[in-house]
C-alpha atoms as a PDB file:
ATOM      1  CA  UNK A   1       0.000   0.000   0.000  1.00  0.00           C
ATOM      2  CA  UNK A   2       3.028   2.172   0.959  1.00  0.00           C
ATOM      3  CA  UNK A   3       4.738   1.977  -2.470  1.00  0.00           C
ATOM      4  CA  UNK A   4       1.512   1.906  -4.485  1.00  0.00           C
ATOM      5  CA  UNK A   5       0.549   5.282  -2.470  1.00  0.00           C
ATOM      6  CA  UNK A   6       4.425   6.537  -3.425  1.00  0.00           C
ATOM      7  CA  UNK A   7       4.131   5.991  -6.915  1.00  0.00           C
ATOM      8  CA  UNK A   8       0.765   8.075  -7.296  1.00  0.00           C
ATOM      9  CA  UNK A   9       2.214  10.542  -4.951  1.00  0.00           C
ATOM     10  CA  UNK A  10       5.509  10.852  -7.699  1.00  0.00           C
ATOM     11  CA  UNK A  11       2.791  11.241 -10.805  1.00  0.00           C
ATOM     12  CA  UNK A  12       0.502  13.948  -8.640  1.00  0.00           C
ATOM     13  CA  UNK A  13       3.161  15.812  -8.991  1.00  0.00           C
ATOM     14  CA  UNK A  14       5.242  15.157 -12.223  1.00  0.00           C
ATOM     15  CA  UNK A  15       1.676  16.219 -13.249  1.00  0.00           C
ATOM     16  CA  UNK A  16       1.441  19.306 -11.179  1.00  0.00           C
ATOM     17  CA  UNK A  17       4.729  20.479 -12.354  1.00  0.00           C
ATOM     18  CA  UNK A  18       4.389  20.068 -16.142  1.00  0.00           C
ATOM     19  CA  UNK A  19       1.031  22.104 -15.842  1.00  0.00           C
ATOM     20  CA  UNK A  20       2.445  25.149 -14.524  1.00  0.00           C
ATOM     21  CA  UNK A  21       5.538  24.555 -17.341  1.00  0.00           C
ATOM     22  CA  UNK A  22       2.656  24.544 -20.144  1.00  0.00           C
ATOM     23  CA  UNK A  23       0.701  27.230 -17.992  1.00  0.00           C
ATOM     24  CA  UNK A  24       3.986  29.919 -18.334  1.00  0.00           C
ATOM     25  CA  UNK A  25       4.753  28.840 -21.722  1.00  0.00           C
ATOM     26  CA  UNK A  26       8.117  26.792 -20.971  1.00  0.00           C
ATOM     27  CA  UNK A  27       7.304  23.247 -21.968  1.00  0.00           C
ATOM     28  CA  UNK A  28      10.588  22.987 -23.483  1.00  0.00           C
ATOM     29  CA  UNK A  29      12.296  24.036 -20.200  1.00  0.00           C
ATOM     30  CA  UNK A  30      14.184  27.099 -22.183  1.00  0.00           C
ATOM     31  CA  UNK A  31      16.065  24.792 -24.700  1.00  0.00           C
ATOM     32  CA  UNK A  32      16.012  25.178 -28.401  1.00  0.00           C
ATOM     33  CA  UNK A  33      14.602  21.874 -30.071  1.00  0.00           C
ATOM     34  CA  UNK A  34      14.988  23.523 -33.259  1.00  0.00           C
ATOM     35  CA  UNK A  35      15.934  20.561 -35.987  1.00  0.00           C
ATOM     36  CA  UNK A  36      16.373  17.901 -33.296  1.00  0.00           C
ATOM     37  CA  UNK A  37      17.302  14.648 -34.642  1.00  0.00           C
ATOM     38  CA  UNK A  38      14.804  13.042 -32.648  1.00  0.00           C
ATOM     39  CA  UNK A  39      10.963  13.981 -33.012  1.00  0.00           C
ATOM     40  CA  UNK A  40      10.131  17.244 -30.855  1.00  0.00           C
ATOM     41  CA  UNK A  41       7.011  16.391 -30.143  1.00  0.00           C
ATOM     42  CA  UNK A  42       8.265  12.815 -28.464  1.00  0.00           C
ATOM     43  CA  UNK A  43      10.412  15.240 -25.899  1.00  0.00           C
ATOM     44  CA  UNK A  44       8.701  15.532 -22.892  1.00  0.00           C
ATOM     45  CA  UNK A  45       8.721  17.259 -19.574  1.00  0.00           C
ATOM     46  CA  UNK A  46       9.695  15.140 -17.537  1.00  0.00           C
ATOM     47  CA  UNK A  47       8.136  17.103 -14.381  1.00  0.00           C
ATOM     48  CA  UNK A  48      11.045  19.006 -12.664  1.00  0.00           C
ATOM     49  CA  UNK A  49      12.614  22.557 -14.430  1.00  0.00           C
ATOM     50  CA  UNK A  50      15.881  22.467 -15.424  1.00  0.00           C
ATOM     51  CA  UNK A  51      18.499  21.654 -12.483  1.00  0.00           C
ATOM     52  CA  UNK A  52      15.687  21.072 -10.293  1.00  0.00           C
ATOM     53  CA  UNK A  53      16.896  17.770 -10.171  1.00  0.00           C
ATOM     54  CA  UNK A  54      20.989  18.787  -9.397  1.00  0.00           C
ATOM     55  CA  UNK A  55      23.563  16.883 -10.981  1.00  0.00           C
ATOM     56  CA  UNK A  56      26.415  16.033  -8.264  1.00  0.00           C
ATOM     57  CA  UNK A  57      29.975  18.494  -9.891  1.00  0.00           C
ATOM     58  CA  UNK A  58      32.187  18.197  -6.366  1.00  0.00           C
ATOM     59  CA  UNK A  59      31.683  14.197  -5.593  1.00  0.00           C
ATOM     60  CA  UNK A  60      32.978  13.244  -2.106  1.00  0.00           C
ATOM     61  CA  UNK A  61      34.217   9.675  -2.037  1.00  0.00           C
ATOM     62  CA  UNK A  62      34.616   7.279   1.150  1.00  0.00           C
ATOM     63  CA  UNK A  63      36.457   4.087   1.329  1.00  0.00           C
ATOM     64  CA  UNK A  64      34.439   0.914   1.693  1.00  0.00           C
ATOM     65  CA  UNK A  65      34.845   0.412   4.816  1.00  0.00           C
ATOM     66  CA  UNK A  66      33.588   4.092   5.626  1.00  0.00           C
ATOM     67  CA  UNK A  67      30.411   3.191   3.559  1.00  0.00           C
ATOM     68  CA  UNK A  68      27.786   2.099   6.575  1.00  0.00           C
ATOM     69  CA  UNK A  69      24.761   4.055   4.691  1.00  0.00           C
ATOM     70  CA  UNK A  70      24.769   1.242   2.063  1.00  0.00           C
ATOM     71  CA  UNK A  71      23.715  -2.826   3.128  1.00  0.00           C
ATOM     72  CA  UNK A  72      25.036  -5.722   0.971  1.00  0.00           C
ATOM     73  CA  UNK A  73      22.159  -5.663  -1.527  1.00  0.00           C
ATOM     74  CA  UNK A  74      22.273  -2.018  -2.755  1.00  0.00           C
ATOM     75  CA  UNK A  75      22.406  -1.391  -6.038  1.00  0.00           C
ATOM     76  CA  UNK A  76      25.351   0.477  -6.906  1.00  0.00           C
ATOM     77  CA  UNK A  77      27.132   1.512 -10.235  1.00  0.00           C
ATOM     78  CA  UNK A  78      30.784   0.562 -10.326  1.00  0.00           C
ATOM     79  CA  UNK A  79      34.044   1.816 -12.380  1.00  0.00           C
ATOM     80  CA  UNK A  80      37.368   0.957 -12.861  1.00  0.00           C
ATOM     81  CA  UNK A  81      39.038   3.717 -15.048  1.00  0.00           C
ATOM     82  CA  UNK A  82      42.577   5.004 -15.369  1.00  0.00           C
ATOM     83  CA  UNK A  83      43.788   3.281 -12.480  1.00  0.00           C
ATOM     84  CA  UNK A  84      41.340   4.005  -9.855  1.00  0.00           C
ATOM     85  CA  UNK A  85      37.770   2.026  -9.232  1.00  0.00           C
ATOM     86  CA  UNK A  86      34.598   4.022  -7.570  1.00  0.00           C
ATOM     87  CA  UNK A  87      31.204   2.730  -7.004  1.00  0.00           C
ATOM     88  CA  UNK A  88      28.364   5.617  -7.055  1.00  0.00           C
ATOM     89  CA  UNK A  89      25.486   3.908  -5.380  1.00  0.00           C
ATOM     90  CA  UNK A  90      21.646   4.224  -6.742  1.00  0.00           C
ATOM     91  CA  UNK A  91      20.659   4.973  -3.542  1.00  0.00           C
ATOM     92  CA  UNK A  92      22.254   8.554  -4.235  1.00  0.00           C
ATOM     93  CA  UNK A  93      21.604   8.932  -8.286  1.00  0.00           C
ATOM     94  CA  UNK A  94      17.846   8.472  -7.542  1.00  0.00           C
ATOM     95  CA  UNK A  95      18.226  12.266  -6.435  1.00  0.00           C
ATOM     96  CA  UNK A  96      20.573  13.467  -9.095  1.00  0.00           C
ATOM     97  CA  UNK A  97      20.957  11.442 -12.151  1.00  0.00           C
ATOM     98  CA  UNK A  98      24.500  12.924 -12.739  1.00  0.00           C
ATOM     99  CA  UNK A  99      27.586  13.146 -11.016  1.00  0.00           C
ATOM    100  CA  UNK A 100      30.504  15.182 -13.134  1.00  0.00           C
ATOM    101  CA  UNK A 101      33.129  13.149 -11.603  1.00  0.00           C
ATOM    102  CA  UNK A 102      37.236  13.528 -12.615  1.00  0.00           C
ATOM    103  CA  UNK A 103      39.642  10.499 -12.921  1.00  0.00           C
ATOM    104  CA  UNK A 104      43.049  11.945 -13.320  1.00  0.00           C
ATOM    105  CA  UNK A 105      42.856  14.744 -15.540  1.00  0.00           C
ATOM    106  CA  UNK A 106      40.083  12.845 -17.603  1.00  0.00           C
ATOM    107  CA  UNK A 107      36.433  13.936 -16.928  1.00  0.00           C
ATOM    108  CA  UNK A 108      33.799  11.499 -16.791  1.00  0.00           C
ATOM    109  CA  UNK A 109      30.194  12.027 -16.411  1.00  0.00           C
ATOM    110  CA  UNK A 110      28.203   9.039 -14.358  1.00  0.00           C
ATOM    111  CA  UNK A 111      24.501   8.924 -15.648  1.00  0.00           C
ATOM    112  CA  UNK A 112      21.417   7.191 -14.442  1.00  0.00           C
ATOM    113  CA  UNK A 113      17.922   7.373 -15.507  1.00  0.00           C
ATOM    114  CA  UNK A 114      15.895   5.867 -12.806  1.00  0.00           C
ATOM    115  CA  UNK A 115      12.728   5.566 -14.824  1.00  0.00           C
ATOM    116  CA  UNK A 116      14.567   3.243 -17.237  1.00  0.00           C
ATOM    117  CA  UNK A 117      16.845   1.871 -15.074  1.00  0.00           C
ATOM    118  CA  UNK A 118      19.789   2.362 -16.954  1.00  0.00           C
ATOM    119  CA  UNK A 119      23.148   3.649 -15.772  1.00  0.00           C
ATOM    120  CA  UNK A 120      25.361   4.897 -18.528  1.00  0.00           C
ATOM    121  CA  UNK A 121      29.388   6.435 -17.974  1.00  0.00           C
ATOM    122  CA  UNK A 122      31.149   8.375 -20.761  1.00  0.00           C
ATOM    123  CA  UNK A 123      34.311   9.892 -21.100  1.00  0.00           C
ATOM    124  CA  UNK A 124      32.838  13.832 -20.785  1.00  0.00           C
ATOM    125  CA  UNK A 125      34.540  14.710 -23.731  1.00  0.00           C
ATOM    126  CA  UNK A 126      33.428  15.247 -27.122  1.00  0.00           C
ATOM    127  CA  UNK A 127      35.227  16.448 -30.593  1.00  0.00           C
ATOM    128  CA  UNK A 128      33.976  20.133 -28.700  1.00  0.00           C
ATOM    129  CA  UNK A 129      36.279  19.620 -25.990  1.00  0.00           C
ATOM    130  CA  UNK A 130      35.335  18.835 -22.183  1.00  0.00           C
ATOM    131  CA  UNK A 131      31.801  18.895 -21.198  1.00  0.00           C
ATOM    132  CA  UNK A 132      29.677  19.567 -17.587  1.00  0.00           C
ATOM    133  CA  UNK A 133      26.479  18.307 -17.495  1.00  0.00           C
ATOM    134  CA  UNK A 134      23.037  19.184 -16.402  1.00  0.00           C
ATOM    135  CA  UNK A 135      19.326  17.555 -15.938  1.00  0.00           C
ATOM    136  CA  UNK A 136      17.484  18.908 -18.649  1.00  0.00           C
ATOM    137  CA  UNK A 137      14.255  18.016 -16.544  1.00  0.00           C
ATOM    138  CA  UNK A 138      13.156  16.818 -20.296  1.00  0.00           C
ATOM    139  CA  UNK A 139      12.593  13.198 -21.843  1.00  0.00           C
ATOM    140  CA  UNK A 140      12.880  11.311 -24.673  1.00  0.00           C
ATOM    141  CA  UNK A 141      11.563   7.863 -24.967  1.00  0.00           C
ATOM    142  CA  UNK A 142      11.204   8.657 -21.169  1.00  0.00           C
ATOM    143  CA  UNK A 143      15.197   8.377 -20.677  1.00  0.00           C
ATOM    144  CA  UNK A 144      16.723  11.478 -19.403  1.00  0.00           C
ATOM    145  CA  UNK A 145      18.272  14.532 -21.462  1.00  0.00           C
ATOM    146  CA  UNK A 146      21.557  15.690 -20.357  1.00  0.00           C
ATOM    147  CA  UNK A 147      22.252  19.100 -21.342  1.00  0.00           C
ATOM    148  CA  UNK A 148      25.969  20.393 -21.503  1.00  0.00           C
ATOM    149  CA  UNK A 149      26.238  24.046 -19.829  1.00  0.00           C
ATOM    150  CA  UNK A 150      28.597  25.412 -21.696  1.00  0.00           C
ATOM    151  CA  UNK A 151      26.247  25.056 -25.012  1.00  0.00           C
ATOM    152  CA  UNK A 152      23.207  23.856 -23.652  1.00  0.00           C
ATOM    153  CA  UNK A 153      23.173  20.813 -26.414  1.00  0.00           C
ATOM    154  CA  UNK A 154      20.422  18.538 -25.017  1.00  0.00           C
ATOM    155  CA  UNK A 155      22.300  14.762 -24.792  1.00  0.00           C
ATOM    156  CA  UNK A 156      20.246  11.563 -24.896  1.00  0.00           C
ATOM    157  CA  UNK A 157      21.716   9.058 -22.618  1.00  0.00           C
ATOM    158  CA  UNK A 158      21.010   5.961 -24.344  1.00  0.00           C
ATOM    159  CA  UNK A 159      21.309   7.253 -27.779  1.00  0.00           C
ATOM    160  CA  UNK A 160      24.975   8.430 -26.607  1.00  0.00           C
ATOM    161  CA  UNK A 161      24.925  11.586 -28.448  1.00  0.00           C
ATOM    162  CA  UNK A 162      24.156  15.250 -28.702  1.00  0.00           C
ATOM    163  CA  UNK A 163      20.285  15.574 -29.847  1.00  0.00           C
ATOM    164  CA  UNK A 164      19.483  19.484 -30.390  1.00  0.00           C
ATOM    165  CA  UNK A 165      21.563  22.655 -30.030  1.00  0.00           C
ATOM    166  CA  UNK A 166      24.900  23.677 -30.941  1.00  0.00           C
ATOM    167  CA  UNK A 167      26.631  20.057 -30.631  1.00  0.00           C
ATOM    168  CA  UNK A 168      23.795  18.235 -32.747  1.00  0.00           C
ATOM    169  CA  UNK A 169      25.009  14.776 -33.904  1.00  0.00           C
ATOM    170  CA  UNK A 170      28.217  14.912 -31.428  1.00  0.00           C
ATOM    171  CA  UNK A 171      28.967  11.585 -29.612  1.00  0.00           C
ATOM    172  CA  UNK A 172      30.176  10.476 -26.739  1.00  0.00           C
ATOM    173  CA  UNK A 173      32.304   7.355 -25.636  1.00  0.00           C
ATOM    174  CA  UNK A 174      30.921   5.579 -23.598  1.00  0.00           C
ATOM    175  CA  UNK A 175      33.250   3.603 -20.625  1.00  0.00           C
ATOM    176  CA  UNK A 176      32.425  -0.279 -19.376  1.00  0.00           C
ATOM    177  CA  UNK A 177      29.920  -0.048 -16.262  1.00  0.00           C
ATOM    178  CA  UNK A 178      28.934  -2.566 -13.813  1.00  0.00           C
ATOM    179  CA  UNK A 179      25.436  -2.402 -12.606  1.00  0.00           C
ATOM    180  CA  UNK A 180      25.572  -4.539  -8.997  1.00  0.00           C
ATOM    181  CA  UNK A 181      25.178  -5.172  -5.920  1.00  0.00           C
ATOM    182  CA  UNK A 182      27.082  -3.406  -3.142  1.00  0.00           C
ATOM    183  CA  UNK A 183      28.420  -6.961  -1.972  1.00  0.00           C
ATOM    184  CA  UNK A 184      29.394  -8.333  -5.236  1.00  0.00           C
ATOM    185  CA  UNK A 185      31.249  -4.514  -6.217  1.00  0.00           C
ATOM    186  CA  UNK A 186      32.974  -4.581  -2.913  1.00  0.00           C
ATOM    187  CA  UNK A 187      33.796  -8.540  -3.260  1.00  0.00           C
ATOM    188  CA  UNK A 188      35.741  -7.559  -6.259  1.00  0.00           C
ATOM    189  CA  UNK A 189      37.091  -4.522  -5.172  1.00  0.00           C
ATOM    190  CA  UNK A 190      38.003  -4.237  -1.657  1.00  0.00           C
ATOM    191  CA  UNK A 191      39.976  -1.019  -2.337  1.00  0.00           C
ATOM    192  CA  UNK A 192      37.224   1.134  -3.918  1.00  0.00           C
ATOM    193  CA  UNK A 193      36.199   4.463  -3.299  1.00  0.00           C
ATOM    194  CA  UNK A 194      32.476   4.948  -2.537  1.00  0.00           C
ATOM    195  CA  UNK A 195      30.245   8.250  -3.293  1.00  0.00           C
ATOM    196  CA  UNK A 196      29.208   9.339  -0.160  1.00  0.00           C
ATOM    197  CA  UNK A 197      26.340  11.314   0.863  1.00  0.00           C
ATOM    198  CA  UNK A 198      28.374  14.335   1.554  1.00  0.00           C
ATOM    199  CA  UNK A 199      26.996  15.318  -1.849  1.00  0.00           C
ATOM    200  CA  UNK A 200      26.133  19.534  -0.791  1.00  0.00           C
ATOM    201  CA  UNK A 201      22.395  18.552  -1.219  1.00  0.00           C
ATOM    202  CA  UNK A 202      19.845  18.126   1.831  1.00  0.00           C
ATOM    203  CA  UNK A 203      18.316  14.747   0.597  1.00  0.00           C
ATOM    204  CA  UNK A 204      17.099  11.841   2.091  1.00  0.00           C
ATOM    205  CA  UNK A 205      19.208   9.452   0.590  1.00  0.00           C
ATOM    206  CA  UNK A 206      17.924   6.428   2.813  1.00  0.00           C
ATOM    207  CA  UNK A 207      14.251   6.732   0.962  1.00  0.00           C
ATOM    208  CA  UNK A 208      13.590   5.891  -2.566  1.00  0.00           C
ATOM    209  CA  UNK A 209      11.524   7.902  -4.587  1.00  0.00           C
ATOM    210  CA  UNK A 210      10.630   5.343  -7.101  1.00  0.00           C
ATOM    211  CA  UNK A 211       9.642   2.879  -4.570  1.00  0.00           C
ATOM    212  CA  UNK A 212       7.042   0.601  -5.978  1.00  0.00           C
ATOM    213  CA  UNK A 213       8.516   1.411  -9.693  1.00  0.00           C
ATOM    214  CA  UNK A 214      10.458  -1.612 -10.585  1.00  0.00           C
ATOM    215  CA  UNK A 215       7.298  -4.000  -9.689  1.00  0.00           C
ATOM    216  CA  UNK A 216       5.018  -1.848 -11.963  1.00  0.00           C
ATOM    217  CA  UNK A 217       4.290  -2.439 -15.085  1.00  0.00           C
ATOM    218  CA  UNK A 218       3.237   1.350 -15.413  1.00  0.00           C
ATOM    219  CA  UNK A 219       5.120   3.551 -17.535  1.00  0.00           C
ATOM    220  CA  UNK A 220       5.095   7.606 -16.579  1.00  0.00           C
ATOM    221  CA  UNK A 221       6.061   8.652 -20.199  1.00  0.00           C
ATOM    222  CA  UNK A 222       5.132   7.496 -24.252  1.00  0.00           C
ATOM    223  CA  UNK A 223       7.960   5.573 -25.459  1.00  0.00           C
ATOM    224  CA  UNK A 224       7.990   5.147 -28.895  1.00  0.00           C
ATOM    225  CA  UNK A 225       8.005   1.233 -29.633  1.00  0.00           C
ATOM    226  CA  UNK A 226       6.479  -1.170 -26.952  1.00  0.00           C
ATOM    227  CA  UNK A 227       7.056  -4.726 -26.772  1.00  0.00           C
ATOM    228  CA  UNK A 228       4.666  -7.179 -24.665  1.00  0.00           C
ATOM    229  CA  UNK A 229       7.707 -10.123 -24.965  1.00  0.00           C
ATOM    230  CA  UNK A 230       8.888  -9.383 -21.097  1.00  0.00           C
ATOM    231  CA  UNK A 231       7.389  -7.237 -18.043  1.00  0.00           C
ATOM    232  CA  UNK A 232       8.529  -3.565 -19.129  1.00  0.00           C
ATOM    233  CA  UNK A 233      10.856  -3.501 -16.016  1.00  0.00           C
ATOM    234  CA  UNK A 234      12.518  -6.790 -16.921  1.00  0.00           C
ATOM    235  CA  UNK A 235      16.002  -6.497 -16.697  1.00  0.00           C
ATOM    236  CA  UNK A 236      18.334  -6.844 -19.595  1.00  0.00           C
ATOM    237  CA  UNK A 237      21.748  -6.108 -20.719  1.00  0.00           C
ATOM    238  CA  UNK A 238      22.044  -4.438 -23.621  1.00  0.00           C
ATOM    239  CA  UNK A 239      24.923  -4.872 -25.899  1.00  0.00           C
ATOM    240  CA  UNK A 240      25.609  -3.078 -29.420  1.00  0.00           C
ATOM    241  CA  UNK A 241      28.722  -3.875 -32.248  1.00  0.00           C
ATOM    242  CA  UNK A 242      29.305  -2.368 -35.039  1.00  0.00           C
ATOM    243  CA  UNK A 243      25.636  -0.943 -35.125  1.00  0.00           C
ATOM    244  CA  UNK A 244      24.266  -4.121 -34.268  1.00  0.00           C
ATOM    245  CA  UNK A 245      21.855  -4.575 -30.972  1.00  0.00           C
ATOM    246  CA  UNK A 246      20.846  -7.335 -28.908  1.00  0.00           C
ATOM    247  CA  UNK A 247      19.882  -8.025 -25.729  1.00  0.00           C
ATOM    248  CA  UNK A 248      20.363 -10.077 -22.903  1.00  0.00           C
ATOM    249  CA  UNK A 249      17.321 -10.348 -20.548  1.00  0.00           C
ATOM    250  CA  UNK A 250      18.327 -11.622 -17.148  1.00  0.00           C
ATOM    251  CA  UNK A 251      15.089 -14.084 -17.117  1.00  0.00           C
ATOM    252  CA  UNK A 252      17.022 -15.917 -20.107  1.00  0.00           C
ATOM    253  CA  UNK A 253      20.338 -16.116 -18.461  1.00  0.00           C
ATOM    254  CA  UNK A 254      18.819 -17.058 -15.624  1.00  0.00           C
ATOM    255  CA  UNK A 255      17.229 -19.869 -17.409  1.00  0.00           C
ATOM    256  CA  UNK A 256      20.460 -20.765 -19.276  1.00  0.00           C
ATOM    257  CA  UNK A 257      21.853 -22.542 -16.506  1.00  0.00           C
ATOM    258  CA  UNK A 258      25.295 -21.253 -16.869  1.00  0.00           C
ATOM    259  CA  UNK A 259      27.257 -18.192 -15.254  1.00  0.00           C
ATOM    260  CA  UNK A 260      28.747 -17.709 -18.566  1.00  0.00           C
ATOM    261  CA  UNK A 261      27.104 -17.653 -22.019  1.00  0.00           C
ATOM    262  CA  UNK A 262      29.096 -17.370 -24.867  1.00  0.00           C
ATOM    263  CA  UNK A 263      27.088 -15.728 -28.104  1.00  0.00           C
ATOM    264  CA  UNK A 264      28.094 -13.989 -31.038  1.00  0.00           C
ATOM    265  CA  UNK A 265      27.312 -10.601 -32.362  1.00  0.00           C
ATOM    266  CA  UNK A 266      27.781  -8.868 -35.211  1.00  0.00           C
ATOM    267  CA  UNK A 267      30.270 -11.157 -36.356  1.00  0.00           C
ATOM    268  CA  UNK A 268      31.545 -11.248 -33.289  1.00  0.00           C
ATOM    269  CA  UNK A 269      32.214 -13.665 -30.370  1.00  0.00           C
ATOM    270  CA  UNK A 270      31.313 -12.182 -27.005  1.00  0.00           C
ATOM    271  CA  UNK A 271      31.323 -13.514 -23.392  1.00  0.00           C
ATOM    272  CA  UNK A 272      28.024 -12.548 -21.275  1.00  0.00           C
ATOM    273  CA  UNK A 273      28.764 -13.134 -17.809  1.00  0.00           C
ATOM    274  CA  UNK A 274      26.092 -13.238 -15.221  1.00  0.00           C
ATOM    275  CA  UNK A 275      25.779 -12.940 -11.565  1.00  0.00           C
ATOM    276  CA  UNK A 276      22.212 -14.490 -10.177  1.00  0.00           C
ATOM    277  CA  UNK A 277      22.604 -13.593  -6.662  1.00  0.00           C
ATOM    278  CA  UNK A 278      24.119  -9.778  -7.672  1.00  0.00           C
ATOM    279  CA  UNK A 279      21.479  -9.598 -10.464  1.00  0.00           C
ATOM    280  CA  UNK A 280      24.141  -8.666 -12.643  1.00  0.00           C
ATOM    281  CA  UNK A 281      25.588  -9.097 -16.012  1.00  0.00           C
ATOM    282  CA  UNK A 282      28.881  -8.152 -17.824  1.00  0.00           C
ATOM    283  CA  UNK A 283      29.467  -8.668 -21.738  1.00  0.00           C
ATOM    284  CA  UNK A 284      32.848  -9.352 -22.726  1.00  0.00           C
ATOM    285  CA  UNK A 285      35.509  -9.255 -26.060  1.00  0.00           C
ATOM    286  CA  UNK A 286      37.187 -12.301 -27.684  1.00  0.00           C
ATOM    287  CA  UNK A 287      40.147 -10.724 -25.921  1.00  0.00           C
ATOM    288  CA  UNK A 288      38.510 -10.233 -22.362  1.00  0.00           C
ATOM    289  CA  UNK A 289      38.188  -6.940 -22.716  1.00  0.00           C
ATOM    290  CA  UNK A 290      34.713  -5.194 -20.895  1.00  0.00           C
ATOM    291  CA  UNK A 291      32.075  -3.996 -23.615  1.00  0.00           C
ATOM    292  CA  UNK A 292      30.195  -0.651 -22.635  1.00  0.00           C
ATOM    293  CA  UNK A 293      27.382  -2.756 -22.479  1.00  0.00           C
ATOM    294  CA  UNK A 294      24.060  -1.110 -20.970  1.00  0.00           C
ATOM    295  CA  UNK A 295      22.051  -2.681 -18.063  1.00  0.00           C
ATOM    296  CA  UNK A 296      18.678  -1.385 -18.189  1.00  0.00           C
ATOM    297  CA  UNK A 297      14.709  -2.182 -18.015  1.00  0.00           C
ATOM    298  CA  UNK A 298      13.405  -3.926 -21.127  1.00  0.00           C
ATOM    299  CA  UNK A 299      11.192  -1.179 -22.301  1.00  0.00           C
ATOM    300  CA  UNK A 300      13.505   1.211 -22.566  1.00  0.00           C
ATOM    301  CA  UNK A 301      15.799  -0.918 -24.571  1.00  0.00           C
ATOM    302  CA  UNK A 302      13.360  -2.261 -27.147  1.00  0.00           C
ATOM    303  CA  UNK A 303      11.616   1.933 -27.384  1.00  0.00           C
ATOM    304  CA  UNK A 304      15.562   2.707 -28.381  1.00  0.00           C
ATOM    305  CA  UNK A 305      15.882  -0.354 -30.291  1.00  0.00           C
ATOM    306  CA  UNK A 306      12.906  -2.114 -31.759  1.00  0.00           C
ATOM    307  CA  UNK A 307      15.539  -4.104 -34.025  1.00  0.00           C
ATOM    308  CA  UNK A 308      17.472  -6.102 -31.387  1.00  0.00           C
ATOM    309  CA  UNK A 309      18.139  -9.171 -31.722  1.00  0.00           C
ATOM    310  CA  UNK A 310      17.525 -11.319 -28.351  1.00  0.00           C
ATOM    311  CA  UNK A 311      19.142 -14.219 -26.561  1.00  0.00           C
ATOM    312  CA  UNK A 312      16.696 -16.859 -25.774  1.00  0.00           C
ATOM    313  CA  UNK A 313      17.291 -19.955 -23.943  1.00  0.00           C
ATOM    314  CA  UNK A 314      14.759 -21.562 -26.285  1.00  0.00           C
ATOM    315  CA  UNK A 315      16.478 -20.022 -29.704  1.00  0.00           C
ATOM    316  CA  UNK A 316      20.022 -22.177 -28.435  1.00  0.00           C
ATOM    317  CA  UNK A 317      18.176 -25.224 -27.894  1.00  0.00           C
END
């Protein structure tokens, strides 16, 4: 009853918000959508103006042992980069989708989208130079829009790339991301670093605001393909090559029997490796090498992707 009350509570007033944006005239929240490469009228507000979700630009970390807000079954989204491995826990980028993070002199922007689940890294650096990002408080295919703030280019975070303004058609690289568990991260990696709530915001980070979400099969937003073949917040791992998609849902590699699962994309022979008790999954090269592979619900992988390709148990048999 709790999370069922929750969830209407969170649409009241996603609701509430976007009428006063149409009332005043800004449902674009003040970005130009002029010749965007994906259809205007499928970008939608998303409830909040712009920054009033706040993207995270002075992260704090903690070591793991220094992390007693988080309990072995947290989700968290983990990183090894350059040298040095951080887990940013969900807990946190429920409340602000972004954290403009450095590692070395590299930036790299952390993403998640809690309404479809996915968590996406990128080096924060496109063919414009280095970028700082922002929460749009707009939607597309109900992911969230990143904007830059030094051109205010809206970026779609699934679609990797640099939808309307200045930077149209830029792209971003996007780094290998594990989407886990607190226990399983921390088995791994001992030494990490931890975002900690230090984070210059008064949240409360010990309450979700989607609770009740991941059970529903509601969606808040039009996506623009919809597939009935899983529960929309099934999740799957999403892998692309060579402009090539499929996915991996975790019902299927559950049902494969195997912690490994060797498949071949585009050509290409790839290593999905999957973690029942973390709920996790990891796509890797020929070579052993991490694929930027996306974990994410169902539904927002098939409205970005109607053409994947899927594993099935029943397709290998």
């Amino acid at each position: 009853m709790q999370r069922a009350t929750g969830i209407r509570l969170l649409i009241l007033i996603s609701l509430l918000m976007i009428l006063i944006a149409v009332a005043i005239g800004r449902e674009d929240n003040g970005f130009d959508l002029t010749g965007s490469l994906v259809p205007a009228d499928q970008i939608h507000l998303g409830g909040p103006p712009r920054d009033g979700i706040p993207a995270i630009d002075a992260p704090v970390f903690v070591s793991a042992g220094q992390a007693e807000f988080l309990s072995d079954d947290q989700r968290v989204l983990g990183l090894a980069y350059r040298g040095q491995v951080r887990a940013y826990p969900i807990s946190i980028l429920n409340w602000h989708e972004v954290v403009n993070d450095r590692f070395g002199q590299e930036p790299v922007a952390i993403s998640y989208c809690p309404l479809c689940g996915t968590g996406v890294a990128f080096a924060a650096r496109s063919a414009a130079g280095a970028h700082k990002f922002g929460i749009s408080g707009l939607l597309y295919n109900s992911d969230v829009l990143l904007y830059d703030r030094a051109t205010e280019s809206l970026w779609s975070q699934l679609l990797m790339q640099a939808v309307a303004g200045p930077l149209k058609g830029e792209r971003l690289t996007p780094l290998p991301l594990s989407h886990t568990s607190w226990k399983a991260w921390r088995k791994q990696h001992p030494d990490t670093q931890v975002l900690s709530t230090d984070t210059g915001h008064a949240r409360d980070y010990a309450r979700d605001p989607y609770a009740g979400y991941l059970d529903s099969s509601t969606l808040y937003f039009p996506v623009s393909s919809r597939s009935r073949r899983y529960h929309p917040k099934e999740r799957v791992l999403g892998v692309e090559i060579d402009g090539q998609f499929k996915a991996y849902p975790f019902s299927e590699l559950s049902r494969s029997g195997s912690a490994l699962v060797t498949d071949r994309v585009a050509d290409r022979t790839i290593t999905v490796r999957f973690d029942a008790e973390a709920q996790s999954a990891q796509a890797f090269a020929a070579d052993g090498t991490q694929l930027a592979a996306v974990t994410g619900f169902w539904f927002a992988w098939y409205a970005f992707h109607p053409e994947t390709e899927i594993y099935s148990v029943a397709n290998r048999q």
